[in-house]
N, C-alpha and C. Protein backbone atom coordinates (compact mmCIF):
# COMPACT_ATOMS: atom_id res chain seq x y z
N UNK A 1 70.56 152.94 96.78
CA UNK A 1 69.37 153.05 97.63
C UNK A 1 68.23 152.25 96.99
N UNK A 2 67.43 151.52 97.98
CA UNK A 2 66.81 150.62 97.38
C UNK A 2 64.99 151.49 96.86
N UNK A 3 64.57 150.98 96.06
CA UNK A 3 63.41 151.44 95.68
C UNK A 3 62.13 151.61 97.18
N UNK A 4 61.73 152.83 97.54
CA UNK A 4 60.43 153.31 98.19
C UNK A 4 59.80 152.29 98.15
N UNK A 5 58.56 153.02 96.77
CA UNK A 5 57.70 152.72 96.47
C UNK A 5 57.40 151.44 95.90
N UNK A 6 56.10 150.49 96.14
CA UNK A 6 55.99 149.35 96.15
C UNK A 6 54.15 149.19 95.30
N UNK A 7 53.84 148.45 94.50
CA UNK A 7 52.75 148.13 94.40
C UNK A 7 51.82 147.62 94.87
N UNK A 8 50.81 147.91 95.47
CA UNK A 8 49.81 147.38 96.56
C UNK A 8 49.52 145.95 96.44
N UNK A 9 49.76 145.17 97.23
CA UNK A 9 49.72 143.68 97.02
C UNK A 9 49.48 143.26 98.60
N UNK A 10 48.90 141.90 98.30
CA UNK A 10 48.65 141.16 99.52
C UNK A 10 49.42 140.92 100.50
N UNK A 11 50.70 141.19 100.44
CA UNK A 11 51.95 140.87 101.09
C UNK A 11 52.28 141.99 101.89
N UNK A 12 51.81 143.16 101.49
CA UNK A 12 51.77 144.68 102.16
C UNK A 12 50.63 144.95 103.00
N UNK A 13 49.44 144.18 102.50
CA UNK A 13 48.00 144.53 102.77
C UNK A 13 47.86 144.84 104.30
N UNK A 14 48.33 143.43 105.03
CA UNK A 14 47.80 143.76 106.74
C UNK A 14 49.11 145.17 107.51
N UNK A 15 49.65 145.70 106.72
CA UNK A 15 50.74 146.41 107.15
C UNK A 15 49.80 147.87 107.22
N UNK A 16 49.44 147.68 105.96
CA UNK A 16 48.27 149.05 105.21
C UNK A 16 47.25 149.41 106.16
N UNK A 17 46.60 148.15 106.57
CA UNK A 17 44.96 147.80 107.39
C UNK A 17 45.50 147.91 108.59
N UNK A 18 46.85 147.86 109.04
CA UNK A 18 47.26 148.37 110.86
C UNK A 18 47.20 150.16 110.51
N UNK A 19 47.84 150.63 109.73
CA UNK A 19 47.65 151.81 109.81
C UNK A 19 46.91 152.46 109.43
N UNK A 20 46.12 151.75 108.41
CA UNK A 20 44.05 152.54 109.43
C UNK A 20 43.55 152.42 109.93
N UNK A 21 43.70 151.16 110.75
CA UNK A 21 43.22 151.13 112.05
C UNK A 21 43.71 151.82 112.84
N UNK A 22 45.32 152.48 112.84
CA UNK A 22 45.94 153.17 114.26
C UNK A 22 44.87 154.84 113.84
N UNK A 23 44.64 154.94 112.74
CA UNK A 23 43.74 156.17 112.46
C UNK A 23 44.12 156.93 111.25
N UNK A 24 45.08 156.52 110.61
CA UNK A 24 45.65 157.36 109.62
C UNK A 24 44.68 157.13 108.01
N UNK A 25 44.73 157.72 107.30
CA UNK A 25 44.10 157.81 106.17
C UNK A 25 44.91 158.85 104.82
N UNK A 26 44.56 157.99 103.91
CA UNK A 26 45.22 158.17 102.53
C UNK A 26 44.73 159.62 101.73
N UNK A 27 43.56 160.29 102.72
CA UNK A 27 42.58 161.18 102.19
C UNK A 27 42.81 162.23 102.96
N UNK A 28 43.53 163.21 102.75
CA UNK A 28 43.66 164.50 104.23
C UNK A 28 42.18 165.70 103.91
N UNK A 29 41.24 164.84 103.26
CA UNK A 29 40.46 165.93 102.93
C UNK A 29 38.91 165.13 103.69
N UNK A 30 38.33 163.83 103.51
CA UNK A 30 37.95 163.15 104.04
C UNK A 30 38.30 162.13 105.38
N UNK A 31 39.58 161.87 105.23
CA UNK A 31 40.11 161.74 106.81
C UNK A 31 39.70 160.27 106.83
N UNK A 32 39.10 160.45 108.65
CA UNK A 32 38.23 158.69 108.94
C UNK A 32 37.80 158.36 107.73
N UNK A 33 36.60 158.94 107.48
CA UNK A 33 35.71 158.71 106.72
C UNK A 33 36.24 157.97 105.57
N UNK A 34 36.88 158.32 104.92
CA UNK A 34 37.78 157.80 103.90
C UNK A 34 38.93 155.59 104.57
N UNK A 35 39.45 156.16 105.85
CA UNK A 35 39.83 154.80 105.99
C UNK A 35 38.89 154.11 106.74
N UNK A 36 38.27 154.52 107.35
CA UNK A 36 36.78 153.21 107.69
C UNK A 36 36.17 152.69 106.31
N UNK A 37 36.09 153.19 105.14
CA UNK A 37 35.47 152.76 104.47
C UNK A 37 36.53 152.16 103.25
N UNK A 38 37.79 151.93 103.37
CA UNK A 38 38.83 151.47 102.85
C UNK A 38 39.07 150.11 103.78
N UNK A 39 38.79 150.54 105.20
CA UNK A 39 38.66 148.86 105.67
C UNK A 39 38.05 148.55 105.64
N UNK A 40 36.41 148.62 105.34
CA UNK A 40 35.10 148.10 104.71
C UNK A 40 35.69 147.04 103.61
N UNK A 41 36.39 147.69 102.59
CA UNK A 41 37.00 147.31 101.37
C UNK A 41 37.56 146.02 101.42
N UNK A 42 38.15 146.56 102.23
CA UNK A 42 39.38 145.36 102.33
C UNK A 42 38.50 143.88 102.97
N UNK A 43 38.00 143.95 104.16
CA UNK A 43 37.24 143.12 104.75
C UNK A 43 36.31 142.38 103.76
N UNK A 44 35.83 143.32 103.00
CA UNK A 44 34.74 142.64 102.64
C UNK A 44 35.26 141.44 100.85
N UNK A 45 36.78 142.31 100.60
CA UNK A 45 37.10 141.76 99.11
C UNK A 45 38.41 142.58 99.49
N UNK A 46 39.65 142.03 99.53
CA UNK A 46 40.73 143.04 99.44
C UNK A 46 41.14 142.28 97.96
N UNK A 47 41.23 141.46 97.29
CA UNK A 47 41.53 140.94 95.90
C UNK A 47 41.29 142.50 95.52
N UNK A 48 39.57 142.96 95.09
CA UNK A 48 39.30 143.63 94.54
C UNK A 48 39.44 145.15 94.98
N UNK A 49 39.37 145.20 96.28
CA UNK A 49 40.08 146.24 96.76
C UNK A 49 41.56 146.92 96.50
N UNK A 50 42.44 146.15 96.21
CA UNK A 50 43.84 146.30 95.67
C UNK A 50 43.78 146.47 94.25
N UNK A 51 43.06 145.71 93.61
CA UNK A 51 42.78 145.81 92.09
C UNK A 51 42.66 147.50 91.98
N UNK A 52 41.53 147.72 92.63
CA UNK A 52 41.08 149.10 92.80
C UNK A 52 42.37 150.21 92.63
N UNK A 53 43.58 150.11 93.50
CA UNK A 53 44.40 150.63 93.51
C UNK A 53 45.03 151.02 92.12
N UNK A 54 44.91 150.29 91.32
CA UNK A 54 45.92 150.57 90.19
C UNK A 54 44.68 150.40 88.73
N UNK A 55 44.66 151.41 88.47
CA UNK A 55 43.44 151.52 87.27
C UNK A 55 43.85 152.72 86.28
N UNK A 56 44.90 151.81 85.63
CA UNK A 56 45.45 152.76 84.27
C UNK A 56 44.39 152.93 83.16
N UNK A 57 43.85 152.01 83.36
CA UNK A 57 42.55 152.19 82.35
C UNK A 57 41.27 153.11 82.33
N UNK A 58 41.46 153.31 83.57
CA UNK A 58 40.36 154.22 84.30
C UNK A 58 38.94 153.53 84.21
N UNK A 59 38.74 152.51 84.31
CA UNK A 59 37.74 151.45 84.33
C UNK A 59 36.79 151.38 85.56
N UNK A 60 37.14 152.04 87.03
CA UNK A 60 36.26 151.46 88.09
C UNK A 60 35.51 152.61 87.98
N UNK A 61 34.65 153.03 87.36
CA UNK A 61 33.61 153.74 87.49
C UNK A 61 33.93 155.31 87.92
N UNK A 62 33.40 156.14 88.22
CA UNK A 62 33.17 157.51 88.61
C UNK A 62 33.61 157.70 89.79
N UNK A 63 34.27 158.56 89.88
CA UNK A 63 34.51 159.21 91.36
C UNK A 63 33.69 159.86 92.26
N UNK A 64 33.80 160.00 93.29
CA UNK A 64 32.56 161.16 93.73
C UNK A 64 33.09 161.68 94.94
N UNK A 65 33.09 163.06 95.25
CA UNK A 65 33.67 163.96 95.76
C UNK A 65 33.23 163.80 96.80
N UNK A 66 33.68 164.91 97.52
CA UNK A 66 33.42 165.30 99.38
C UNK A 66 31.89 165.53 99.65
N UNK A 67 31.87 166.73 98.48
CA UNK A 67 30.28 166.79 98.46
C UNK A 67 29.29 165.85 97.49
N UNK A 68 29.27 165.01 97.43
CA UNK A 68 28.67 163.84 96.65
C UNK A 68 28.67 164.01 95.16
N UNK A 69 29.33 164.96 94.90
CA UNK A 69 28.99 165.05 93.09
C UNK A 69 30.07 164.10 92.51
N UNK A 70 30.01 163.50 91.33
CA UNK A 70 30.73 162.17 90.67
C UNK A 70 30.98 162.70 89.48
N UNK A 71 32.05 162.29 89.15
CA UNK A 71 33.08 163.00 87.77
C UNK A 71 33.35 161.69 87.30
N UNK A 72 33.70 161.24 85.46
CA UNK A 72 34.45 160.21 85.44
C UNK A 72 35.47 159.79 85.66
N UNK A 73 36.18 158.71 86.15
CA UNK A 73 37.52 158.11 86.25
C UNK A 73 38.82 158.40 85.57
N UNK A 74 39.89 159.34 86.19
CA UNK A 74 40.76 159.35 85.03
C UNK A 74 42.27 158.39 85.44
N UNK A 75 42.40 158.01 84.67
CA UNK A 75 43.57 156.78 84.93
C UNK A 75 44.63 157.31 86.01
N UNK A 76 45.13 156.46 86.57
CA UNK A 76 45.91 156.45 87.86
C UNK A 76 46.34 155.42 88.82
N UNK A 77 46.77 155.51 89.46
CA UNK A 77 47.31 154.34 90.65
C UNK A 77 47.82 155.12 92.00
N UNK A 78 47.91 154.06 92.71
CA UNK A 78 48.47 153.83 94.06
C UNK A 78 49.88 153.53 94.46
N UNK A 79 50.54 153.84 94.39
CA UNK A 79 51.77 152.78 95.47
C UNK A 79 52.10 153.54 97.10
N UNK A 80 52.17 152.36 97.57
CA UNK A 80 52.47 152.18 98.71
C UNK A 80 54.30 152.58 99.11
N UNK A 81 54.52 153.27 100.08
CA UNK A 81 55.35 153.66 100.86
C UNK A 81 55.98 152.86 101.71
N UNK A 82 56.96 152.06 101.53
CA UNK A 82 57.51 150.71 102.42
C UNK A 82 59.27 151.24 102.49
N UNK A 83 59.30 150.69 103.55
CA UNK A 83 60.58 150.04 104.07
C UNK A 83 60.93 148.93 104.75
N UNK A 84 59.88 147.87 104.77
CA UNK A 84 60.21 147.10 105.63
C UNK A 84 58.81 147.15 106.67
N UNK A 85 58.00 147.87 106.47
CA UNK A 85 56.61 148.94 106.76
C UNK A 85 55.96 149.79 105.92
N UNK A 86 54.79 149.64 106.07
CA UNK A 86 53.78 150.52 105.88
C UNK A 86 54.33 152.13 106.52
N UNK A 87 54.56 152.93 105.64
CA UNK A 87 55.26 154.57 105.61
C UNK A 87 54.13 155.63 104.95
N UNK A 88 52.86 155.21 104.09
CA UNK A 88 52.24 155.74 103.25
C UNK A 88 52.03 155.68 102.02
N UNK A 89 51.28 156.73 101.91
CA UNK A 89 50.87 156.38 100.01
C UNK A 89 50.83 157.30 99.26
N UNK A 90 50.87 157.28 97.93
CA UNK A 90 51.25 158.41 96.95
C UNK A 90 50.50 158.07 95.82
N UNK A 91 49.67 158.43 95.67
CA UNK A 91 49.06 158.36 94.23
C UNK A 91 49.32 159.40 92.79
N UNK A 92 49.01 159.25 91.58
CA UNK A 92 49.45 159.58 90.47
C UNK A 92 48.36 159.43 89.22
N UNK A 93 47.65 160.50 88.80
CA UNK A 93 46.56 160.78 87.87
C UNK A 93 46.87 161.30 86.89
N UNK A 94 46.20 161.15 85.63
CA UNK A 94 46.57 162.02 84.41
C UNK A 94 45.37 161.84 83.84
N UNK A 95 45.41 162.76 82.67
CA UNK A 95 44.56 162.17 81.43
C UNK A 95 45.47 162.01 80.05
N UNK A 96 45.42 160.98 79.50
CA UNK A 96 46.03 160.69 78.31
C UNK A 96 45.88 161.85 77.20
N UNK A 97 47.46 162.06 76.74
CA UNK A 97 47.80 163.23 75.70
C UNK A 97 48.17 164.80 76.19
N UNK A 98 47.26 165.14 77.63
CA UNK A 98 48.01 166.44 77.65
C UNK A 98 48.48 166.00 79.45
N UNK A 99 48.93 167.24 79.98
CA UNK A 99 49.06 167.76 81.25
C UNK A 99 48.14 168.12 81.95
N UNK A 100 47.51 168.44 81.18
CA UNK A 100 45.93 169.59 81.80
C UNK A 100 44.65 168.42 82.69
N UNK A 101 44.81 168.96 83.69
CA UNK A 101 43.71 168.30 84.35
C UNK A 101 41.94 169.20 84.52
N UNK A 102 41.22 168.03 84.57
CA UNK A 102 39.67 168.96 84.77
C UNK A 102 39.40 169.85 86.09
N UNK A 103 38.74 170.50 85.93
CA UNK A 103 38.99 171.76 87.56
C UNK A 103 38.63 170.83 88.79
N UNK A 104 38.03 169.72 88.70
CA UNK A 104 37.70 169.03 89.73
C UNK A 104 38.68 168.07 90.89
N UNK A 105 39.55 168.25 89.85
CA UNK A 105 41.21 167.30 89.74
C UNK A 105 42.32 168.43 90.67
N UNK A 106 42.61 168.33 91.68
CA UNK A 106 43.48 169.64 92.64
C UNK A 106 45.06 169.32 92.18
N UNK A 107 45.37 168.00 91.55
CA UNK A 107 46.62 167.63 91.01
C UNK A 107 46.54 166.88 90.64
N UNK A 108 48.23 165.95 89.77
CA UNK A 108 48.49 165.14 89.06
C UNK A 108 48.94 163.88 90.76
N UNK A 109 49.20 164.85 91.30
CA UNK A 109 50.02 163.65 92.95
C UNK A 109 49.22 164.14 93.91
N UNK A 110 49.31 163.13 94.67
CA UNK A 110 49.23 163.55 95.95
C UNK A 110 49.40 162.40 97.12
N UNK A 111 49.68 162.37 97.79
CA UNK A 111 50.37 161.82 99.29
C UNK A 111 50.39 161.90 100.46
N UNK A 112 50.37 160.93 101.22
CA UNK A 112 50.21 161.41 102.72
C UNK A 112 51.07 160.30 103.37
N UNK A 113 51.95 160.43 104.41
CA UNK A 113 52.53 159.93 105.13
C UNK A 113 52.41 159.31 106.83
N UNK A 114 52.38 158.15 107.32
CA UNK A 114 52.11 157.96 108.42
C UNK A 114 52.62 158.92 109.16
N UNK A 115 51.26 159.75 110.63
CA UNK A 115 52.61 160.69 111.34
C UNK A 115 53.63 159.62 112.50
N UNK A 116 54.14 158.70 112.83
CA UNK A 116 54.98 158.11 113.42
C UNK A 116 55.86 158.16 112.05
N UNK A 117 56.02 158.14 110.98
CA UNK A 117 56.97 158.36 110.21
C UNK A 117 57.14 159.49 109.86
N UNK A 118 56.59 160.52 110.26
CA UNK A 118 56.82 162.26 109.51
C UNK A 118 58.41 162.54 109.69
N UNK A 119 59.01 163.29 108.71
CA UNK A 119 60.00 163.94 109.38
C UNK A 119 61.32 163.26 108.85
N UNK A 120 61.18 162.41 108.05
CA UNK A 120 61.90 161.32 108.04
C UNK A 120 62.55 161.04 106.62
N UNK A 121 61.90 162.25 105.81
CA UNK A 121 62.04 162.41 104.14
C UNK A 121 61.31 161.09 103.51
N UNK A 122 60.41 160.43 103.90
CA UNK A 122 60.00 159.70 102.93
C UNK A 122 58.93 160.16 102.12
N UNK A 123 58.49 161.49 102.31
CA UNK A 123 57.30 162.23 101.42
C UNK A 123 58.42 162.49 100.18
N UNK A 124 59.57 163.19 100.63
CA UNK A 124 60.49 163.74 99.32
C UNK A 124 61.21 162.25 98.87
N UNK A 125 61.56 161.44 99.31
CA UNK A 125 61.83 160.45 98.36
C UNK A 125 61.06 159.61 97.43
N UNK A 126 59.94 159.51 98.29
CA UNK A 126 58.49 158.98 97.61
C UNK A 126 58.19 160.03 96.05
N UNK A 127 57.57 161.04 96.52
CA UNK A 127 57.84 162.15 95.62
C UNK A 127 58.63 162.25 94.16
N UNK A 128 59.93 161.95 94.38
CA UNK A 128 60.87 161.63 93.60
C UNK A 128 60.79 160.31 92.78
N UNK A 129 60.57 159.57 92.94
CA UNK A 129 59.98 158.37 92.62
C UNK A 129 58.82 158.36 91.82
N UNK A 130 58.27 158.90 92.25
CA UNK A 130 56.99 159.33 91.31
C UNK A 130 56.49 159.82 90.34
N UNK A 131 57.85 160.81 90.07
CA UNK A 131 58.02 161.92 89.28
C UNK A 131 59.04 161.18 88.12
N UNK A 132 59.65 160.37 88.71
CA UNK A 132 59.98 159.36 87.48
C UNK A 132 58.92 158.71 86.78
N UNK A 133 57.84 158.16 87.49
CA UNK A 133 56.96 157.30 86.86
C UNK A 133 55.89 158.07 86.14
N UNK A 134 55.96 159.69 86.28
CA UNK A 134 54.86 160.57 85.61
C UNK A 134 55.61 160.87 84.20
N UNK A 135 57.34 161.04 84.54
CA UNK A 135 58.18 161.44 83.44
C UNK A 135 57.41 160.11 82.29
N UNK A 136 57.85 158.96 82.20
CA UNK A 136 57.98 157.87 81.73
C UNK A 136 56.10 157.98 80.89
N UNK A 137 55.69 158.81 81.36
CA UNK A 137 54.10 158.56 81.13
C UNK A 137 54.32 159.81 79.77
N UNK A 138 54.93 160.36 79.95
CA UNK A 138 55.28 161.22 78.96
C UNK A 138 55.36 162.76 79.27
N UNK A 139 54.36 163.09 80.37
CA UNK A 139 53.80 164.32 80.72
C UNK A 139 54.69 165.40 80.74
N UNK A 140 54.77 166.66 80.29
CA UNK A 140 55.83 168.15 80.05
C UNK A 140 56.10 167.93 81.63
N UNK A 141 54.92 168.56 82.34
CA UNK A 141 54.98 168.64 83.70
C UNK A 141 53.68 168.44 84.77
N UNK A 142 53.52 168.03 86.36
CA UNK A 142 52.62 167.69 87.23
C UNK A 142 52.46 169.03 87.56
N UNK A 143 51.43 168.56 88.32
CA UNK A 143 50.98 170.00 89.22
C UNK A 143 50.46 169.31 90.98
N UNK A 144 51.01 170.03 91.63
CA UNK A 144 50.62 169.27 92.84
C UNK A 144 50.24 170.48 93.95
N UNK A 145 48.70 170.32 95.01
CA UNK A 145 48.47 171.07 95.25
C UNK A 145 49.00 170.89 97.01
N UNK A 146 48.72 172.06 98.03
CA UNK A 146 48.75 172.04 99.35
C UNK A 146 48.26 173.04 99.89
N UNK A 147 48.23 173.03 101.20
CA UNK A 147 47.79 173.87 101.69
C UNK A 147 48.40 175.24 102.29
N UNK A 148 48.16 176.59 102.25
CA UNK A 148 49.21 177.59 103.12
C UNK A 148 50.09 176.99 104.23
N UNK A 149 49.57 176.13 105.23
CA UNK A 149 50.05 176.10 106.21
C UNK A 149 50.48 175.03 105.91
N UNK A 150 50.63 174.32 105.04
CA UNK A 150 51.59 172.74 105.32
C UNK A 150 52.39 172.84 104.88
N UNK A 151 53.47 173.49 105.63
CA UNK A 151 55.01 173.62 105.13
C UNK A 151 55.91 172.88 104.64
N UNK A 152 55.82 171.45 105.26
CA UNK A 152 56.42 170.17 105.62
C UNK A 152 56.26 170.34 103.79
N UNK A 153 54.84 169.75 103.29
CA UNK A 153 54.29 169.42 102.52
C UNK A 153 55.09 170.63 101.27
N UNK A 154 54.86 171.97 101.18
CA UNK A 154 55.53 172.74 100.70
C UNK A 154 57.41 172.52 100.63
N UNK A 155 58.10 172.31 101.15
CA UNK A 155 59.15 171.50 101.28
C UNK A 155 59.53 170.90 100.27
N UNK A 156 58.57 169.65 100.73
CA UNK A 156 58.65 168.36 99.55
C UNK A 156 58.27 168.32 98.22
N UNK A 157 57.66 169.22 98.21
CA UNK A 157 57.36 169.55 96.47
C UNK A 157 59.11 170.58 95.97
N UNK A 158 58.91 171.20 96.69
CA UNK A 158 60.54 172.10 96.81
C UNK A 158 61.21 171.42 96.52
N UNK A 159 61.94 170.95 97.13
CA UNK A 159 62.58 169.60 96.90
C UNK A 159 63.03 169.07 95.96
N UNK A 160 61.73 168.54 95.23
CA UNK A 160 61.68 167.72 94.09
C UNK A 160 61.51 168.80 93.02
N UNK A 161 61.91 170.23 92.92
CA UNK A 161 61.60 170.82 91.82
C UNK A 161 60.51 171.91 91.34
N UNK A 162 59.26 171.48 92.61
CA UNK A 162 57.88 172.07 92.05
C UNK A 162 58.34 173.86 92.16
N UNK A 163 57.77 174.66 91.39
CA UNK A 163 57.72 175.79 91.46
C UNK A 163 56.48 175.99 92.27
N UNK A 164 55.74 177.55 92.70
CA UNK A 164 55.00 178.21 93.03
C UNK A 164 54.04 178.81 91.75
N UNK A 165 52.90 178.15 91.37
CA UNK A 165 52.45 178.73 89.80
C UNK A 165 51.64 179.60 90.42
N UNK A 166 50.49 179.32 91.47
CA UNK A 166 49.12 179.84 91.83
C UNK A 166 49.03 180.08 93.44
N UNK A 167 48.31 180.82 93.85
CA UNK A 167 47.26 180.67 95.18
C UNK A 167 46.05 180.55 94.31
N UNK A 168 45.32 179.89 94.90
CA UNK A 168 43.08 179.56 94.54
C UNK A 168 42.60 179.13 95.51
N UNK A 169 41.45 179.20 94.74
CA UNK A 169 40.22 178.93 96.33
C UNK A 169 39.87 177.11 96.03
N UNK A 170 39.97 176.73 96.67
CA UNK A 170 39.36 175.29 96.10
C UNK A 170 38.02 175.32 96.21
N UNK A 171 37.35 174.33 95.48
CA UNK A 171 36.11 173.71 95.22
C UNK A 171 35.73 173.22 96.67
N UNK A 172 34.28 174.33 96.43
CA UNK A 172 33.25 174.10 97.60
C UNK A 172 33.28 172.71 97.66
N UNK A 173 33.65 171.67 96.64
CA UNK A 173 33.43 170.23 97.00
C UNK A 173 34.05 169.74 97.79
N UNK A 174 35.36 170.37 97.92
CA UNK A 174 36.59 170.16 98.80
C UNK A 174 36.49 170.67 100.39
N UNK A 175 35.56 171.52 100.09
CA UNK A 175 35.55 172.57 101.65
C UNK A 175 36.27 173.89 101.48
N UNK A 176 36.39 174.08 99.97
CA UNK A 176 36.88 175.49 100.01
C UNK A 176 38.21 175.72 100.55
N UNK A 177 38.65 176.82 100.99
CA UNK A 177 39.91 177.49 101.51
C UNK A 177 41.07 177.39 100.55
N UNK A 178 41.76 178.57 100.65
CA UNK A 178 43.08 178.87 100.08
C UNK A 178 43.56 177.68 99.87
N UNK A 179 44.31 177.51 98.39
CA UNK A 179 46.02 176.08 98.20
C UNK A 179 46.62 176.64 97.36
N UNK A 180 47.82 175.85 97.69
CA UNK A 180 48.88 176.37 96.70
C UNK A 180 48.73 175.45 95.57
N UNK A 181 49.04 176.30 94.14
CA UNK A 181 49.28 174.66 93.29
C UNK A 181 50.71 175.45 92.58
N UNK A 182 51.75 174.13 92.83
CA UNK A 182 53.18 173.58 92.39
C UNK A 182 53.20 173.34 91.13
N UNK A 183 53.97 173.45 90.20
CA UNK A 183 54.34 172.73 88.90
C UNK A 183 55.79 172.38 88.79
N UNK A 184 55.72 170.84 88.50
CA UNK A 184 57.15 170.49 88.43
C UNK A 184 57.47 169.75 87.27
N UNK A 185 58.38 170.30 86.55
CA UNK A 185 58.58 170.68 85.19
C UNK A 185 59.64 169.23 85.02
N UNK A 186 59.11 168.13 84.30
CA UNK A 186 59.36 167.07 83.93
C UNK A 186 60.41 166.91 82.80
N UNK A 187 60.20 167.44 81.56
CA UNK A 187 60.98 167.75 80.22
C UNK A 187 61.43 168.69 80.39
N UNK A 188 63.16 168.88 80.12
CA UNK A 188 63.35 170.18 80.02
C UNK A 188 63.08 170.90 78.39
């Protein structure tokens, strides 16, 4: 089986920019908001826009949340979800030396899938894939969060291993409400 996941590159780019334009977005917490201003990106510099994608160094500056507050950068990347198409994206965060993320941080993954592709296992193969590239980073184990009701999403962490560690409230930054957070145990 041939490799998913793909590194964001120019060759993928207008595949990416059709499917935020059809409406989809990489952000299930910000939504539009999040891909209108990812095709801002792109339009205005996609060189540096893609660069953006992959920042092991944690170099592009501060993050800043739903509710405008800004945390520093912790290393991470992007890859893209292909077959031949644009399928989605999966990103992958850490901080160098432990597992432990800052409370602001809801996981080590997270992902979202075009819905004309739902259904189709490319969240759990993607997933899987990923979890190789967190192994290789060294990490014991990820933690990946969701929501009560996203089963699909609950599934795919299943799947790949994640246990059930927690229910919590998320960060008013987030909008609050109940998630689950997963741990999927990398080293045995």
């Amino acid at each position: 089986m041939h490799r998913l996941l793909v590194k964001p590159t120019v060759e993928y780019l207008q595949s990416y920019r059709s499917a935020l334009e059809r409406g989809w977005s990489p952000d299930n917490v910000n939504g539009r908001k999040t891909a209108l201003a990812q095709l801002e990106k792109i339009g205005a510099n996609s060189d540096e826009f893609l660069a953006s994608l992959d920042d092991r160094g944690a170099e592009g500056g501060p993050i800043t949340l739903p509710d405008g507050t800004q945390f520093a950068r912790l290393p991470g990347f992007v890859r893209w979800i292909w077959d031949g198409d644009f399928k989605g994206s999966i990103g992958f965060r850490w901080q160098r030396g432990t597992a432990a993320l800052p409370p602001h941080v809801l996981g080590h993954i997270g992902y979202a899938v075009v819905p004309w592709a739902e259904g189709r296992g490319y969240a759990t193969r993607a997933l899987a894939e990923m979890l190789d590239i967190a192994r290789a980073e060294g990490l014991p184990h990820v933690e990946i969060t969701t929501t009560p009701d996203n089963v699909s999403s609950q599934r795919v962490i299943e799947k790949n291993g994640g246990v059930l560690v927690e229910q919590f409230e998320k960060l008013a930054a987030y909008g609050g409400g109940r998630a689950l957070r997963y741990r999927v145990r990398l080293i045995d």
